[in-house]
C-alpha atoms as a PDB file:
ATOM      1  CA  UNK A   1       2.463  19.168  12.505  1.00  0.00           C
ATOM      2  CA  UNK A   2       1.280  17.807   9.476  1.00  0.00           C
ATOM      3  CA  UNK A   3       3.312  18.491   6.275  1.00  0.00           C
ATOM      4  CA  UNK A   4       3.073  17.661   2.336  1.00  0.00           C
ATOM      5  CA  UNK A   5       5.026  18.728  -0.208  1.00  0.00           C
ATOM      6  CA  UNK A   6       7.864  18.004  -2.735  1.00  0.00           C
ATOM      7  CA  UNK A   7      11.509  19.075  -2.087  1.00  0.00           C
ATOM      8  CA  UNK A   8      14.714  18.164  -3.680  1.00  0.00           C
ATOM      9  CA  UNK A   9      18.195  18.100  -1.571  1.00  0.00           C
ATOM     10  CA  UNK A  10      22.198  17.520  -2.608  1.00  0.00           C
ATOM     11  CA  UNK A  11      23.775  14.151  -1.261  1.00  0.00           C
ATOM     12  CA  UNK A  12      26.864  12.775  -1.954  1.00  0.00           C
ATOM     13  CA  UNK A  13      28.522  16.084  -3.686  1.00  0.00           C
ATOM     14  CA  UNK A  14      26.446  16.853  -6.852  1.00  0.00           C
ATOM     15  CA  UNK A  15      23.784  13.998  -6.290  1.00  0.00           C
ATOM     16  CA  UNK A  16      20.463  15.652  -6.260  1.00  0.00           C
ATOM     17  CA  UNK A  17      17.579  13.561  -4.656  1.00  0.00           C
ATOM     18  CA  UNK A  18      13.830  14.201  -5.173  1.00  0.00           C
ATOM     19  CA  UNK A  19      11.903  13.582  -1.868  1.00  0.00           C
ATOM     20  CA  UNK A  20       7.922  13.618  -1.207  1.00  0.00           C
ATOM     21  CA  UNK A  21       6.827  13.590   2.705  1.00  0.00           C
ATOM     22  CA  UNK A  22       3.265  13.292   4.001  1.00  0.00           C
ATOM     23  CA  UNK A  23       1.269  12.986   7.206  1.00  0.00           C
ATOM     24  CA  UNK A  24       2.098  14.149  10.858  1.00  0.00           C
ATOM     25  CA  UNK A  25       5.968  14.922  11.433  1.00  0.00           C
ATOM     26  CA  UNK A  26       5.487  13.008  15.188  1.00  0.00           C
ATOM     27  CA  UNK A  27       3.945  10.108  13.709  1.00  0.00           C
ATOM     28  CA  UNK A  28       5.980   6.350  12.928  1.00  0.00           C
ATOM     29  CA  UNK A  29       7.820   6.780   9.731  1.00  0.00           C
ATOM     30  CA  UNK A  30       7.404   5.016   6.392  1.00  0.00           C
ATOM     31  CA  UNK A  31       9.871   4.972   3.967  1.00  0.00           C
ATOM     32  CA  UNK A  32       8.935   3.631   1.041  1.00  0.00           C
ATOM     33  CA  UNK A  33      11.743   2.493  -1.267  1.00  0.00           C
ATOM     34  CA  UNK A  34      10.544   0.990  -5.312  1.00  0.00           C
ATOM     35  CA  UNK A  35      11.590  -1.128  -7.921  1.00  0.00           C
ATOM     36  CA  UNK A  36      14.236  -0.446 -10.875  1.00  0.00           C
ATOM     37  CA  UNK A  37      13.177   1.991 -12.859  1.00  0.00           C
ATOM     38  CA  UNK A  38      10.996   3.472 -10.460  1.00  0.00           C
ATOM     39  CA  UNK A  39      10.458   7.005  -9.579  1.00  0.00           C
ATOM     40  CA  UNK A  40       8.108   8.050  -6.435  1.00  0.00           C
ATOM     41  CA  UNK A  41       4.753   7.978  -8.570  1.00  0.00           C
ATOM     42  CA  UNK A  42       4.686   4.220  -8.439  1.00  0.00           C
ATOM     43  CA  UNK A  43       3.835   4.658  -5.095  1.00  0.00           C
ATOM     44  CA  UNK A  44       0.102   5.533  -5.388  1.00  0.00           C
ATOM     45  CA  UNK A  45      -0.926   8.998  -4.533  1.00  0.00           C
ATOM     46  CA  UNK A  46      -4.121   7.540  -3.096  1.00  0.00           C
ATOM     47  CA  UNK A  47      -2.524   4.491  -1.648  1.00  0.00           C
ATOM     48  CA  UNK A  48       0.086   6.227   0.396  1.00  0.00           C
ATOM     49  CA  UNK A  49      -2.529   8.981   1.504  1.00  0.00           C
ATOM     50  CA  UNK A  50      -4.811   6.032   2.846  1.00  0.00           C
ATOM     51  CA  UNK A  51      -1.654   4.911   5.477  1.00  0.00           C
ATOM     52  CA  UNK A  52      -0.589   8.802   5.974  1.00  0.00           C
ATOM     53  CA  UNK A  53      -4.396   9.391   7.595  1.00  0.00           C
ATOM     54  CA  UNK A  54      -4.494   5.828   9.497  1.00  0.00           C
ATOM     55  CA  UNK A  55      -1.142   8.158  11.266  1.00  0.00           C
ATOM     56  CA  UNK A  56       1.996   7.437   9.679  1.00  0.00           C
ATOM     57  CA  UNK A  57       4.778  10.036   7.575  1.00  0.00           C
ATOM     58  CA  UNK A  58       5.126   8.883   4.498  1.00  0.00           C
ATOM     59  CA  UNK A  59       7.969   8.959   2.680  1.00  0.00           C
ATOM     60  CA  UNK A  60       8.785   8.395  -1.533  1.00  0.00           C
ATOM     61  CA  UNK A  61      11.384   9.694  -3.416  1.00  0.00           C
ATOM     62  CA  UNK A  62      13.041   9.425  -7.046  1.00  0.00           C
ATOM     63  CA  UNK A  63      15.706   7.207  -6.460  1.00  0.00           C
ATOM     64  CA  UNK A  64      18.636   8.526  -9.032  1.00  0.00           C
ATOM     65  CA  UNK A  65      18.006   8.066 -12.884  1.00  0.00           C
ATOM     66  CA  UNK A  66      14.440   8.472 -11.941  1.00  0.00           C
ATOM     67  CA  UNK A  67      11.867  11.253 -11.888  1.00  0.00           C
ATOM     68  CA  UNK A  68      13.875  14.485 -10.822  1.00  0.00           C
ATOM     69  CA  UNK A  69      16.639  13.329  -9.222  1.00  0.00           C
ATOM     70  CA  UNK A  70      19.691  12.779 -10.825  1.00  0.00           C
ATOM     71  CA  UNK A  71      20.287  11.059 -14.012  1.00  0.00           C
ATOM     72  CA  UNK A  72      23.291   9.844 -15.334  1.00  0.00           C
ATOM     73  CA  UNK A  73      24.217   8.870 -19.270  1.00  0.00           C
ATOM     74  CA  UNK A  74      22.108   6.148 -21.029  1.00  0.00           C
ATOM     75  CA  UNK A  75      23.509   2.605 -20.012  1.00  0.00           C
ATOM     76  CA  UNK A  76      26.375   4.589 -18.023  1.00  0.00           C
ATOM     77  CA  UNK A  77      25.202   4.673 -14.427  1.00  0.00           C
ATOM     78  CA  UNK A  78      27.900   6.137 -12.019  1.00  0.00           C
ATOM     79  CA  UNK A  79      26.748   4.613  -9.038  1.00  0.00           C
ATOM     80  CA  UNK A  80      26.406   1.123  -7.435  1.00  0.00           C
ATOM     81  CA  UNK A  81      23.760  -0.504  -5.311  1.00  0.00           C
ATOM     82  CA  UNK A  82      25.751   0.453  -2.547  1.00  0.00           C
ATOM     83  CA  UNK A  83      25.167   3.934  -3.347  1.00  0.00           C
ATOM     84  CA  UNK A  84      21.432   3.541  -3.777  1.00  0.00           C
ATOM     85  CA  UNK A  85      21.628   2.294  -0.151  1.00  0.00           C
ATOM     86  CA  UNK A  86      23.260   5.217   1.042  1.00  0.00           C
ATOM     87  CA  UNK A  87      20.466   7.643  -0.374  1.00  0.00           C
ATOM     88  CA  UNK A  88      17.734   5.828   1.268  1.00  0.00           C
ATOM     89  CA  UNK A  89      19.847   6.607   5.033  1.00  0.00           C
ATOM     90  CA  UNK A  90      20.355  10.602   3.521  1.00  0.00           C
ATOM     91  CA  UNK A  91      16.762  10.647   3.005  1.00  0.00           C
ATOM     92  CA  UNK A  92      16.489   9.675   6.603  1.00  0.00           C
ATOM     93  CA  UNK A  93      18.981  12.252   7.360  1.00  0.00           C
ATOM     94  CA  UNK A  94      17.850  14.894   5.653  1.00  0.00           C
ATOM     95  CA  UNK A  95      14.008  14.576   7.572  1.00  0.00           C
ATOM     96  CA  UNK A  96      15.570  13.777  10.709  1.00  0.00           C
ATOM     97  CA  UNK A  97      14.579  10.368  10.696  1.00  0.00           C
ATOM     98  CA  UNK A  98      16.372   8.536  13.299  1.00  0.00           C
ATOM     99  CA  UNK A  99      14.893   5.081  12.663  1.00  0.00           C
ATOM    100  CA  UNK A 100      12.054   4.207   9.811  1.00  0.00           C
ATOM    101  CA  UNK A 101       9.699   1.596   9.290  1.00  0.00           C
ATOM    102  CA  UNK A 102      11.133   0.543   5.436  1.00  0.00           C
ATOM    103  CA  UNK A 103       8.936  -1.241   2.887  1.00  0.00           C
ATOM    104  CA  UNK A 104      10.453  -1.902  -0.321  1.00  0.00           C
ATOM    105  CA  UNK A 105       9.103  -3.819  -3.287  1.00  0.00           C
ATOM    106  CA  UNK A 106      10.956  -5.638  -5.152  1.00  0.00           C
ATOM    107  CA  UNK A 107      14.679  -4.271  -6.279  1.00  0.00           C
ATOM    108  CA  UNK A 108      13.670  -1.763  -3.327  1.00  0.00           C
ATOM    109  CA  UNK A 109      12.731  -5.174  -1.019  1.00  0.00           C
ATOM    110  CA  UNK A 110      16.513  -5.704  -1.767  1.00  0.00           C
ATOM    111  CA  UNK A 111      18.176  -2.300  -0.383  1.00  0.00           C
ATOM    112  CA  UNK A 112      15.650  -2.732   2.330  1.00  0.00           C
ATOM    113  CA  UNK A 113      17.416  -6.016   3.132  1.00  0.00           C
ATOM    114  CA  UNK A 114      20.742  -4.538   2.687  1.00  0.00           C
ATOM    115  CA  UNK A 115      19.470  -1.518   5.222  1.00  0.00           C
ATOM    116  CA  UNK A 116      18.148  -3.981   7.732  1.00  0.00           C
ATOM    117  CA  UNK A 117      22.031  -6.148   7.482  1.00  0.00           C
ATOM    118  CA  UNK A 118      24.007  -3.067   7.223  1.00  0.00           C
ATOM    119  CA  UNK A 119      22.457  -0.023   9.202  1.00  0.00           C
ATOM    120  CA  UNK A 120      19.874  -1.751  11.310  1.00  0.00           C
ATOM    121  CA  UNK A 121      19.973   1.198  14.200  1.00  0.00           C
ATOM    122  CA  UNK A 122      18.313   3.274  11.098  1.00  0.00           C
ATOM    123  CA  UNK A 123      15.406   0.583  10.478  1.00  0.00           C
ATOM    124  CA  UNK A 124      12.274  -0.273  12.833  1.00  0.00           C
ATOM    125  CA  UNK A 125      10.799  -2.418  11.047  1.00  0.00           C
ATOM    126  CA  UNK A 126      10.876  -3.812   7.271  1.00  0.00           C
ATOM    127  CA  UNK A 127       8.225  -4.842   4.716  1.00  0.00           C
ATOM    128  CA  UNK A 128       9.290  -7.018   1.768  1.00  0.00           C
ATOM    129  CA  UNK A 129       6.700  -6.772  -1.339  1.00  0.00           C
ATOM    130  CA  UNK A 130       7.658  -9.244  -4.558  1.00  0.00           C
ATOM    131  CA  UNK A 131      10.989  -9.816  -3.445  1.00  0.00           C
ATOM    132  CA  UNK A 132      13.971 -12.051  -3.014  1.00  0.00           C
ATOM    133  CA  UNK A 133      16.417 -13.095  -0.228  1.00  0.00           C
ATOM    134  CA  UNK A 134      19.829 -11.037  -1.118  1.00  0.00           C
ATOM    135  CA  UNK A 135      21.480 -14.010   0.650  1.00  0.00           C
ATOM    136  CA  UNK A 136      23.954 -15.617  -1.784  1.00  0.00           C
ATOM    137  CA  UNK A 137      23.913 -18.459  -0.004  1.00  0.00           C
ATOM    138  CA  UNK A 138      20.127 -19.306  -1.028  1.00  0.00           C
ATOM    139  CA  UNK A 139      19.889 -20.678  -4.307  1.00  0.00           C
ATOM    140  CA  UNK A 140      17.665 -23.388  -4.733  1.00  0.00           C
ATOM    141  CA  UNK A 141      14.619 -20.744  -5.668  1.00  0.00           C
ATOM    142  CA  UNK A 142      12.684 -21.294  -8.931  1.00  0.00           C
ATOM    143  CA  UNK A 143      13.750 -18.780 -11.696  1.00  0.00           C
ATOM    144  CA  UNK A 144      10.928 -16.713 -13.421  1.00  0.00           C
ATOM    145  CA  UNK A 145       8.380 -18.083 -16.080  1.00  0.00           C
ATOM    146  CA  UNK A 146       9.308 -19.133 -19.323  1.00  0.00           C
ATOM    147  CA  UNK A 147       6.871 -15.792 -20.678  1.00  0.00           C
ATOM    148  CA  UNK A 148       9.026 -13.870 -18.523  1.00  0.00           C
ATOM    149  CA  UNK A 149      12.252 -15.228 -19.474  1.00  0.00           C
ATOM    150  CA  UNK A 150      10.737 -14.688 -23.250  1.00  0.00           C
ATOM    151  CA  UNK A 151      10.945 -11.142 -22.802  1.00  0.00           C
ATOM    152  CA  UNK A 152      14.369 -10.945 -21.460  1.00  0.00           C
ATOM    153  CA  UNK A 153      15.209 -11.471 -25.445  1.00  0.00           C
ATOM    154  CA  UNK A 154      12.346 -10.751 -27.159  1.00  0.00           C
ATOM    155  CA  UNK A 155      10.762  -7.666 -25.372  1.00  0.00           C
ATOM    156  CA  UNK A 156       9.003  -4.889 -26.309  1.00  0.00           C
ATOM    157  CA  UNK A 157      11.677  -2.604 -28.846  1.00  0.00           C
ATOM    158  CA  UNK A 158      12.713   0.806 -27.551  1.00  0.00           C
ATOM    159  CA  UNK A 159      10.249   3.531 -28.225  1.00  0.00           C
ATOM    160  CA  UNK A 160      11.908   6.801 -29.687  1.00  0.00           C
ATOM    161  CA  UNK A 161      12.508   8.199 -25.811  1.00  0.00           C
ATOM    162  CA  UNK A 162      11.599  11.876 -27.139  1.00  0.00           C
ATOM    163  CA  UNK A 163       7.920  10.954 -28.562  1.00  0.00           C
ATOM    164  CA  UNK A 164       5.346  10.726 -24.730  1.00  0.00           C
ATOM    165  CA  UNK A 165       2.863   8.122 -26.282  1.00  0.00           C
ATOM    166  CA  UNK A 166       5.420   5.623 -27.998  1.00  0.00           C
ATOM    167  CA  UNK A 167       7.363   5.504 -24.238  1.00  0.00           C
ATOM    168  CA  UNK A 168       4.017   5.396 -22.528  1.00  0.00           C
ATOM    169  CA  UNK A 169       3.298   2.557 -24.702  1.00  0.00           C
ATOM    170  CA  UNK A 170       6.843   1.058 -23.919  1.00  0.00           C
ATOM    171  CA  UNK A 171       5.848   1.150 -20.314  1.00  0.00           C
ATOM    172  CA  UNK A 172       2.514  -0.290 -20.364  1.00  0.00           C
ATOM    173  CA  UNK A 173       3.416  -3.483 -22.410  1.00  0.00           C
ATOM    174  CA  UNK A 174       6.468  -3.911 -20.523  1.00  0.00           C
ATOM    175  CA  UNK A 175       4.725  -3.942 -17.381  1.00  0.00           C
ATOM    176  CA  UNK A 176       1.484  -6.178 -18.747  1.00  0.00           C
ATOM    177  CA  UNK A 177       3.491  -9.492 -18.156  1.00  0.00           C
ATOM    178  CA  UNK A 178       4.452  -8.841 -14.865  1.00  0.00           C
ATOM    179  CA  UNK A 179       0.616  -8.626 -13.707  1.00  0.00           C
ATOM    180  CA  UNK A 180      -1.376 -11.693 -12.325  1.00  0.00           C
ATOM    181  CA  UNK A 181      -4.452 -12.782 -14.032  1.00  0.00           C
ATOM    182  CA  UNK A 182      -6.986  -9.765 -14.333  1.00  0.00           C
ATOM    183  CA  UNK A 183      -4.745  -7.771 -12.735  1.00  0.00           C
ATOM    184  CA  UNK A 184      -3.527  -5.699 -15.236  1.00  0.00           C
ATOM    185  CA  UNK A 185      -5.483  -1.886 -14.938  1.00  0.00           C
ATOM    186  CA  UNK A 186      -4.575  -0.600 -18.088  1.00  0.00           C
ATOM    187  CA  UNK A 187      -6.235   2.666 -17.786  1.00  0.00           C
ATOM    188  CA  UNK A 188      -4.277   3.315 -14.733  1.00  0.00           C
ATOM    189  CA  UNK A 189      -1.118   2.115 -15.823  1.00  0.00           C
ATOM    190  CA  UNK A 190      -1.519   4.432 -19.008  1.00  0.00           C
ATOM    191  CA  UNK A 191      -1.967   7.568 -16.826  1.00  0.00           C
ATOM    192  CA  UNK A 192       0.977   6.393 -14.000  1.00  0.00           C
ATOM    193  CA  UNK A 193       3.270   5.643 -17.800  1.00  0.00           C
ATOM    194  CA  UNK A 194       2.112   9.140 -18.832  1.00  0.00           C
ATOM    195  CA  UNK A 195       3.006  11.041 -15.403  1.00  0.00           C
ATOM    196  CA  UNK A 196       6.212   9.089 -15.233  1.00  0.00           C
ATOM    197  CA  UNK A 197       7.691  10.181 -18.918  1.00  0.00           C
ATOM    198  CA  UNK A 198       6.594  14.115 -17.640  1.00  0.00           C
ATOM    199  CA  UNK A 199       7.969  13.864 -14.403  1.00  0.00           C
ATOM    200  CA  UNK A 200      11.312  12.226 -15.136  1.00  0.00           C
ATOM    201  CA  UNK A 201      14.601  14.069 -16.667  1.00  0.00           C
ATOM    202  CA  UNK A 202      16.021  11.573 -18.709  1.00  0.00           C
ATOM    203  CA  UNK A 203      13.474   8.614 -19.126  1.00  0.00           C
ATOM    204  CA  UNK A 204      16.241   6.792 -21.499  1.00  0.00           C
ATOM    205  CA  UNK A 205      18.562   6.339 -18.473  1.00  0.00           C
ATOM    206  CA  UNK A 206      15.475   5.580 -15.883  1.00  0.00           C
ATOM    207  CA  UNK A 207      14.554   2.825 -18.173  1.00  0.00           C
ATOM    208  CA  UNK A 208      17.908   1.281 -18.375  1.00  0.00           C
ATOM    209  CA  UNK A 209      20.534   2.005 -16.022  1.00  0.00           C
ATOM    210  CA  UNK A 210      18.889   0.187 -12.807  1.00  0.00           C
ATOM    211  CA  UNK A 211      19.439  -2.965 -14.332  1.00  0.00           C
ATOM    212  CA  UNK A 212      22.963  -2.393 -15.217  1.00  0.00           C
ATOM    213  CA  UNK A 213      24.323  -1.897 -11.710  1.00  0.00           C
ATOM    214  CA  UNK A 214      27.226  -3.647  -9.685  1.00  0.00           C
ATOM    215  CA  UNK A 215      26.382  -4.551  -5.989  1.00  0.00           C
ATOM    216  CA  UNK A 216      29.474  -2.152  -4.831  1.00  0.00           C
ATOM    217  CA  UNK A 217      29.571  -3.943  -1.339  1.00  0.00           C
ATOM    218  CA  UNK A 218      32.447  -5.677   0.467  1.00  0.00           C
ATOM    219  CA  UNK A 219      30.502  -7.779   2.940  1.00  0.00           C
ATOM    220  CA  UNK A 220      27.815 -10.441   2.172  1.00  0.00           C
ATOM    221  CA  UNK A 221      24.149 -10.380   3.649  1.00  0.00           C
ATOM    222  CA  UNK A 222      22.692 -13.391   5.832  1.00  0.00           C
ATOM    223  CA  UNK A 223      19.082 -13.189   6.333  1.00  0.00           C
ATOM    224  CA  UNK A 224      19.825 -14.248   9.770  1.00  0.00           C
ATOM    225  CA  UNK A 225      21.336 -11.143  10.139  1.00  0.00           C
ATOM    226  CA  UNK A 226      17.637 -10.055  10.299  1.00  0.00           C
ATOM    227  CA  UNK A 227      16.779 -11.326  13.800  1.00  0.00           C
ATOM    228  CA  UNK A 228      16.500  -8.025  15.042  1.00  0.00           C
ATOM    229  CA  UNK A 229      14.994  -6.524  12.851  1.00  0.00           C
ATOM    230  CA  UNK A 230      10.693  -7.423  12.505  1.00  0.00           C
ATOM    231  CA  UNK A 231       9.935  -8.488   8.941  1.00  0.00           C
ATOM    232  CA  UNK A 232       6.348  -8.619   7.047  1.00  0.00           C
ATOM    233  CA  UNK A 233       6.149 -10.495   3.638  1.00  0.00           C
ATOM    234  CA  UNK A 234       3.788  -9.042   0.997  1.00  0.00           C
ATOM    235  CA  UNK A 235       4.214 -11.766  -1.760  1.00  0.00           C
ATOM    236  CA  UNK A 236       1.447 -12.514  -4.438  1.00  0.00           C
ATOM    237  CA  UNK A 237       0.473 -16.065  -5.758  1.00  0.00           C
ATOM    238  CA  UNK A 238       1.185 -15.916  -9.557  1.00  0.00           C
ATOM    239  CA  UNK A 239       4.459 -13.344  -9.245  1.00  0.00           C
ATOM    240  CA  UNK A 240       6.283 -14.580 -12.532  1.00  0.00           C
ATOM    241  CA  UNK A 241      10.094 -13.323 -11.660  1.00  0.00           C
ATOM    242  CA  UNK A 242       9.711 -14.210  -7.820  1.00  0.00           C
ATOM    243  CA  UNK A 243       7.514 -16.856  -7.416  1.00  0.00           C
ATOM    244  CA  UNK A 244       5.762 -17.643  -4.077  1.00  0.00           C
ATOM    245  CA  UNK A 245       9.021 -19.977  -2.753  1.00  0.00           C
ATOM    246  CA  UNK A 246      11.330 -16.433  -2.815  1.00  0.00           C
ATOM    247  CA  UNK A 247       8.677 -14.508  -0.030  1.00  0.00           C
ATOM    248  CA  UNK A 248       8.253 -18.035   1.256  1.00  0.00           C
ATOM    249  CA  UNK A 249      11.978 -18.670   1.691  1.00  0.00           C
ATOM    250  CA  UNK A 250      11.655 -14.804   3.076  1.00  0.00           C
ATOM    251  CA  UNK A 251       9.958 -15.891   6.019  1.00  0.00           C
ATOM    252  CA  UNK A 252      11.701 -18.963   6.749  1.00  0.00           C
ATOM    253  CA  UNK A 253      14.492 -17.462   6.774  1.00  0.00           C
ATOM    254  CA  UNK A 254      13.973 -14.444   8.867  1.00  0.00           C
ATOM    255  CA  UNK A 255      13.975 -15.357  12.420  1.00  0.00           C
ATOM    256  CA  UNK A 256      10.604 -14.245  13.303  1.00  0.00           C
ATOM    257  CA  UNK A 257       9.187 -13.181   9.816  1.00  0.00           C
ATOM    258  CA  UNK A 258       5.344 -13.250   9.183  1.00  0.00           C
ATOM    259  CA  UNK A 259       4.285 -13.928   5.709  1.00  0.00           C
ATOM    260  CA  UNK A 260       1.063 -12.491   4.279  1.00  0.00           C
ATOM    261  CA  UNK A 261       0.065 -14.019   0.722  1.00  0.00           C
ATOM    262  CA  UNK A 262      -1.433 -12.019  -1.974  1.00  0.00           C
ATOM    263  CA  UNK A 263      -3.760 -14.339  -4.116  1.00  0.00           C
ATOM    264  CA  UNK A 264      -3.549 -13.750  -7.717  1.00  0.00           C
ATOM    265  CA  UNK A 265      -1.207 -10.449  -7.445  1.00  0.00           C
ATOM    266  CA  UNK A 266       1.820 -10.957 -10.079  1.00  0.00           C
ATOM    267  CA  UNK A 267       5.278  -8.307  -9.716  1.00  0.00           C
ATOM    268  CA  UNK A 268       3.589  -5.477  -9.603  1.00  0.00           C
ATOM    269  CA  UNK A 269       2.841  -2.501  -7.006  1.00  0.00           C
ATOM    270  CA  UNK A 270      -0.726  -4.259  -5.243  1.00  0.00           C
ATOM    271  CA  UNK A 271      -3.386  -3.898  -7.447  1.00  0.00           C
ATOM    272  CA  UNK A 272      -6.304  -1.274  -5.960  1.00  0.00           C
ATOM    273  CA  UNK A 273      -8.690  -4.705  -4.847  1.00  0.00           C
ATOM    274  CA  UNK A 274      -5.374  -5.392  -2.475  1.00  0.00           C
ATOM    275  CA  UNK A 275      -5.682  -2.118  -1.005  1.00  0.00           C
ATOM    276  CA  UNK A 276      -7.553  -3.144   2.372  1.00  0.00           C
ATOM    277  CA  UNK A 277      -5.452  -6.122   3.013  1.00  0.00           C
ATOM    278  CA  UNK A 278      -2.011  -4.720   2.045  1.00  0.00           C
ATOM    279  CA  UNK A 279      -2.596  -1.631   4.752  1.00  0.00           C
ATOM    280  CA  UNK A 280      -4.015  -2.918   7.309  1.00  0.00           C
ATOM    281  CA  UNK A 281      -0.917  -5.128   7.493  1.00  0.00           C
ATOM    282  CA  UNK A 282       1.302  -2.783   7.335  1.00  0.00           C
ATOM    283  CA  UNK A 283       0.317  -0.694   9.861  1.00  0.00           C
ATOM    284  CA  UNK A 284      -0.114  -3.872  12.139  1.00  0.00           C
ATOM    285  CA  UNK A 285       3.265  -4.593  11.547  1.00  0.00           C
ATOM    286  CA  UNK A 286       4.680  -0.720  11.999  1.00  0.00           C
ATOM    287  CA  UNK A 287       2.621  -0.349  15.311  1.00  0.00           C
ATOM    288  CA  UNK A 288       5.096   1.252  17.942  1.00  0.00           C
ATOM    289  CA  UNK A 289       4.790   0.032  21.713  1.00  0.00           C
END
């Protein structure tokens, strides 16, 4: 049966998540899990139908503080990493997921490593897109760029969070660094900003509180703790917060890991020319026997 549609459901007492599904019910699961700050439409619409007709459910959601799940109090979040953890096995839950094929990008690339350590009879498979090993015990990897370290201080200043074209501008010019050369789509990234501010409750909080967040766990993570679990590396050759050693180290580190490189793509969601390359991986990787 093949379904589409939006839905939200309660988790966790009064924690409202916002959950998108697409494709045939009886096909492999994907669970797609973004960055801070990142609602569901940073998955592309077009992008996600492309792997949902080459037969795999696809599955975004808001994680909370973003799009129309719940939000909590600018620079105030009541939750932990831990917790966003926890929704991405409800979501599971609340399809009937039993296991999932989980690609995460980024801060997502880290609760899919946490998933993979932690709940691994929930995860097939993972795919790790501009990411970083969560093991504390790795720290020889090259910060980010001095241009991205420049905007840790001297960023773009808040927009007034009421007014839809100063935050759309907010978002595009805080996202235009992150890009590799020619990579930046402004166009697109102007009508993604623009869907984002009407789609999400309290854009003030979505903007901030991800990046505020405590770990919340008791346990560390090993990457070897990944043997089990089949790992593909999506990692692009000019990423400027995670350069190419952090999906490198990925790989090396996960017993079995297979690293794909991305020439010229910075930290950002693949840019549209990546398209062809990016999927077909995937659903190499996600192939059940």
């Amino acid at each position: 049966m093949t379904e589409f549609g939006e839905f939200a459901f309660q988790v966790a007492g009064d924690v409202r998540l916002c959950v998108e599904a697409r494709g045939e019910r009886e096909k492999p699961a994907l669970l797609l899990i973004g960055g801070a700050t990142w609602s569901m439409d940073w998955w592309d619409d077009e992008f996600c139908q492309q792997v949902a007709d080459r037969g795999r459910r696809v599955v975004r959601y808001d994680q909370r503080d973003t799009g129309c799940s719940t939000s909590y109090p600018t620079g105030s979040p009541g939750y932990t990493g831990a917790h966003l953890m926890s929704d991405a096995i409800a979501v599971l839950d609340e399809l009937g997921i039993k296991r999932a094929h989980v690609v995460g990008l980024s801060m997502g690339g880290g609760i899919a490593q946490r998933m993979a350590c932690e709940r691994p009879d929930r995860v097939a498979t993972v795919t790790l897109i501009a990411t970083t090993p969560i093991d504390a015990e790795i720290t020889d990897l090259p910060g980010p760029t001095p241009e991205i370290r420049a905007t840790f201080s001297n960023g773009v200043p808040e927009p007034d969070w009421k007014d839809r074209e100063s935050v759309v501008e907010y978002i595009v010019e805080g996202e235009r660094p992150y890009a590799g050369p020619n990579e930046f789509d402004e166009e697109r990234m102007r009508r993604l900003a623009g869907h984002v501010f009407d789609r999400t409750s309290n854009i003030a909080a979505s903007m901030t509180n991800h990046f505020l967040l405590e770990d919340g766990g008791t346990q560390p993570h090993r990457m070897s703790q990944l043997s089990g679990v089949p790992a593909l590396i999506l990692h692009g050759t000019s990423d400027p917060l995670f350069p190419l050693q952090h999906g490198e180290r990925l790989a090396s580190s996960i017993p079995g890991a297979r690293l794909v490189v991305l020439d010229g793509m910075g930290h950002q969601f693949p840019p549209q020319r990546f398209w062809n390359q990016v999927v077909d991986a995937i659903l190499e990787h996600t192939e059940e026997c």
